[in-house]
C-alpha atoms as a PDB file:
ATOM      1  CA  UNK A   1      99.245 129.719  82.870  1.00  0.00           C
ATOM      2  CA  UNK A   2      97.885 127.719  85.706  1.00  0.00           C
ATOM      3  CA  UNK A   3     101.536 125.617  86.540  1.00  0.00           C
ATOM      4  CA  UNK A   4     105.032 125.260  85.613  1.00  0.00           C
ATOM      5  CA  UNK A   5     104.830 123.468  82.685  1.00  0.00           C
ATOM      6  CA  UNK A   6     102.824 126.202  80.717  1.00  0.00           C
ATOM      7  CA  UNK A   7     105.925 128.423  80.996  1.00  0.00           C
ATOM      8  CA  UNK A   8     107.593 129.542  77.916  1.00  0.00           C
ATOM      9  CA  UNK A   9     111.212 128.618  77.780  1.00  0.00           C
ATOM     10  CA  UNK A  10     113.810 130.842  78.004  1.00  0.00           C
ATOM     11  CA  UNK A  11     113.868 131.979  73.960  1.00  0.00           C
ATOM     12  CA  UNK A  12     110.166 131.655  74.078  1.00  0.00           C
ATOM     13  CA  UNK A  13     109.956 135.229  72.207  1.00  0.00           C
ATOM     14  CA  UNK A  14     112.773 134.137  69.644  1.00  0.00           C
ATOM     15  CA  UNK A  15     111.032 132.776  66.391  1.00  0.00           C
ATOM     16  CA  UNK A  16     112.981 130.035  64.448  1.00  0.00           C
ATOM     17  CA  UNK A  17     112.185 129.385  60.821  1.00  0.00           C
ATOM     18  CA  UNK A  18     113.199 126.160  58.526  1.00  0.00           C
ATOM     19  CA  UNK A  19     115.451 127.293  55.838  1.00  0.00           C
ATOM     20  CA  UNK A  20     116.885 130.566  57.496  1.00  0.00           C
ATOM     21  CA  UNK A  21     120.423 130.544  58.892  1.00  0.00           C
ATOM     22  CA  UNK A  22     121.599 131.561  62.292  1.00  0.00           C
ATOM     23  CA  UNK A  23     124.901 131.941  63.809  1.00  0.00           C
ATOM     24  CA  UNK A  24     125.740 129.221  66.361  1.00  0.00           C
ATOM     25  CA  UNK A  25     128.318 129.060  68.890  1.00  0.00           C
ATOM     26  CA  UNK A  26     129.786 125.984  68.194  1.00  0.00           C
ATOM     27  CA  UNK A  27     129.268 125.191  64.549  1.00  0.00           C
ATOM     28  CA  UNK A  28     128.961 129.012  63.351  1.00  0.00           C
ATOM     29  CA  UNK A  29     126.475 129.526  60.487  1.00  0.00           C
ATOM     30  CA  UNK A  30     123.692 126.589  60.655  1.00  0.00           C
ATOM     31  CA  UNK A  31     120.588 126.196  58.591  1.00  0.00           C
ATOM     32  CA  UNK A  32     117.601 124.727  59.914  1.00  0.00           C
ATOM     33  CA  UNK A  33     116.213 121.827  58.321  1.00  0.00           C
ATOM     34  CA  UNK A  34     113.427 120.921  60.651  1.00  0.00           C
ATOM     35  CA  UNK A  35     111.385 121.304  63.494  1.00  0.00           C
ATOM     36  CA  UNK A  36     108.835 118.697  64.765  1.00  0.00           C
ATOM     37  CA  UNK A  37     106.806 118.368  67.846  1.00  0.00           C
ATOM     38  CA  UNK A  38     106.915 115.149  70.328  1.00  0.00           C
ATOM     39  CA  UNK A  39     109.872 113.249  68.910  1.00  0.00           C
ATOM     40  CA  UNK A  40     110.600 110.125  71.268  1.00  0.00           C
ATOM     41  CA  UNK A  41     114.586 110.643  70.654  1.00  0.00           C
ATOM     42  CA  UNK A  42     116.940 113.126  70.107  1.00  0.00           C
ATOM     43  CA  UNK A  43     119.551 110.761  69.271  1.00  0.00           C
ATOM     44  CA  UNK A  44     121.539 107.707  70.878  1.00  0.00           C
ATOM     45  CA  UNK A  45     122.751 109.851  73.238  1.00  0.00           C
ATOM     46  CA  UNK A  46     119.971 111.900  74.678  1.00  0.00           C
ATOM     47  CA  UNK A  47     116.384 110.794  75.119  1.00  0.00           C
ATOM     48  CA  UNK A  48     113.528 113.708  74.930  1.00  0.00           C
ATOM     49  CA  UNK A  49     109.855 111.242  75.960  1.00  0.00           C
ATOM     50  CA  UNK A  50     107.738 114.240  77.213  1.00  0.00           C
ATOM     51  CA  UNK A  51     105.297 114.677  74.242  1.00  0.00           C
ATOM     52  CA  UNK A  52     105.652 118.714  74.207  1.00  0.00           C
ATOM     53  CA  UNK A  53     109.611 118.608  73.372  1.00  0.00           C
ATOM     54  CA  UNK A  54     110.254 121.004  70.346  1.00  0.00           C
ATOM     55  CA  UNK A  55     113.064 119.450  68.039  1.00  0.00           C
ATOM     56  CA  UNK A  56     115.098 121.369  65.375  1.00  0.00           C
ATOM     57  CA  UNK A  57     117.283 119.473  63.112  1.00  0.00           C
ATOM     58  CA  UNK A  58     120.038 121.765  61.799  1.00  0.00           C
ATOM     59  CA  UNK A  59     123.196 121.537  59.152  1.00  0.00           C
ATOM     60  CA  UNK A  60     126.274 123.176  59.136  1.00  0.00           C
ATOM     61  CA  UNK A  61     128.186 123.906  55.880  1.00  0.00           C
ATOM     62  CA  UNK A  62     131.559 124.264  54.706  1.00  0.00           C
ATOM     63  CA  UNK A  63     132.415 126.506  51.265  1.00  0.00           C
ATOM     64  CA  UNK A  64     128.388 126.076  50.178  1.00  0.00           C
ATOM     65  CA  UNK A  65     128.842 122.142  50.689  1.00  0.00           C
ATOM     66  CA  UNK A  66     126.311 120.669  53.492  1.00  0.00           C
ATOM     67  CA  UNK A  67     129.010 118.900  56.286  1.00  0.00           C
ATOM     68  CA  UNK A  68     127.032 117.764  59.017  1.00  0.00           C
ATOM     69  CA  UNK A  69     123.157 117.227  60.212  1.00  0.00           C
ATOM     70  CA  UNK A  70     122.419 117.793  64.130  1.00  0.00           C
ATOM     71  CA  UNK A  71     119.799 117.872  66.103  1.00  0.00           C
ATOM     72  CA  UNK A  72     118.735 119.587  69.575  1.00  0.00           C
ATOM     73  CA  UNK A  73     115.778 120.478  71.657  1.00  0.00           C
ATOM     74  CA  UNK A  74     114.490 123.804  70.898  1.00  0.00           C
ATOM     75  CA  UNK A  75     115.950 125.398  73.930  1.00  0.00           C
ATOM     76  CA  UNK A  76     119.234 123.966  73.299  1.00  0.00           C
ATOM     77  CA  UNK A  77     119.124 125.499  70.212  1.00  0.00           C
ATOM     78  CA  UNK A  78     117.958 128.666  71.610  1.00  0.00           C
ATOM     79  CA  UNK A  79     120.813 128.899  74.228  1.00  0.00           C
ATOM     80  CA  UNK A  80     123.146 128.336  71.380  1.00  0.00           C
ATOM     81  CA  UNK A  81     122.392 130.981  68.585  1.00  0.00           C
ATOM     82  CA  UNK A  82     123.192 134.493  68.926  1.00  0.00           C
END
C-alpha cells in the first residue's frame, strides 16, 4: 500500500454477503439486498462521486413483511452492524 487511499476501512476484515441478515443499530435485523461498486449517489441527501465507494442497499422487515429499502456506504454500514 503505497498511500492513504489503499487503506482498508475500518471493517475491512468484516465480510458482507447479499441475502444474509445482520443486526443493525438503528433498524435491528436488516437484509442485504445489494452491493455495487462506483455508484454516483447514495441518495438525495448524500452524494458518494469517488469511483471506489462500496454501496450496500439493505431492507428492514416487520412480522416477515419487507418495510423499508436503505442504502449506505459500506463503512457506514460497517459502523452500524454488530
Amino acid at each position: 500500500m503505497s498511500n492513504s487511499d489503499d487503506l482498508p476501512s475500518i471493517g475491512a476484515d468484516t465480510v458482507i454477503e447479499r441475502e444474509k441478515t445482520y443486526q443493525h443499530e438503528t433498524y435491528g435485523l436488516v437484509e442485504v439486498a445489494g452491493i455495487w461498486k462506483g455508484i454516483q449517489g447514495v441518495d438525495s441527501t448524500r452524494e458518494a462521486n469517488e469511483k471506489d465507494v462500496f454501496i450496500v442497499r439493505y431492507s428492514t422487515k416487520e412480522d416477515g413483511e419487507q418495510i423499508d429499502e436503505l442504502t449506505d456506504t459500506l463503512d457506514e454500514f460497517l459502523d452500524s452492524i454488530e
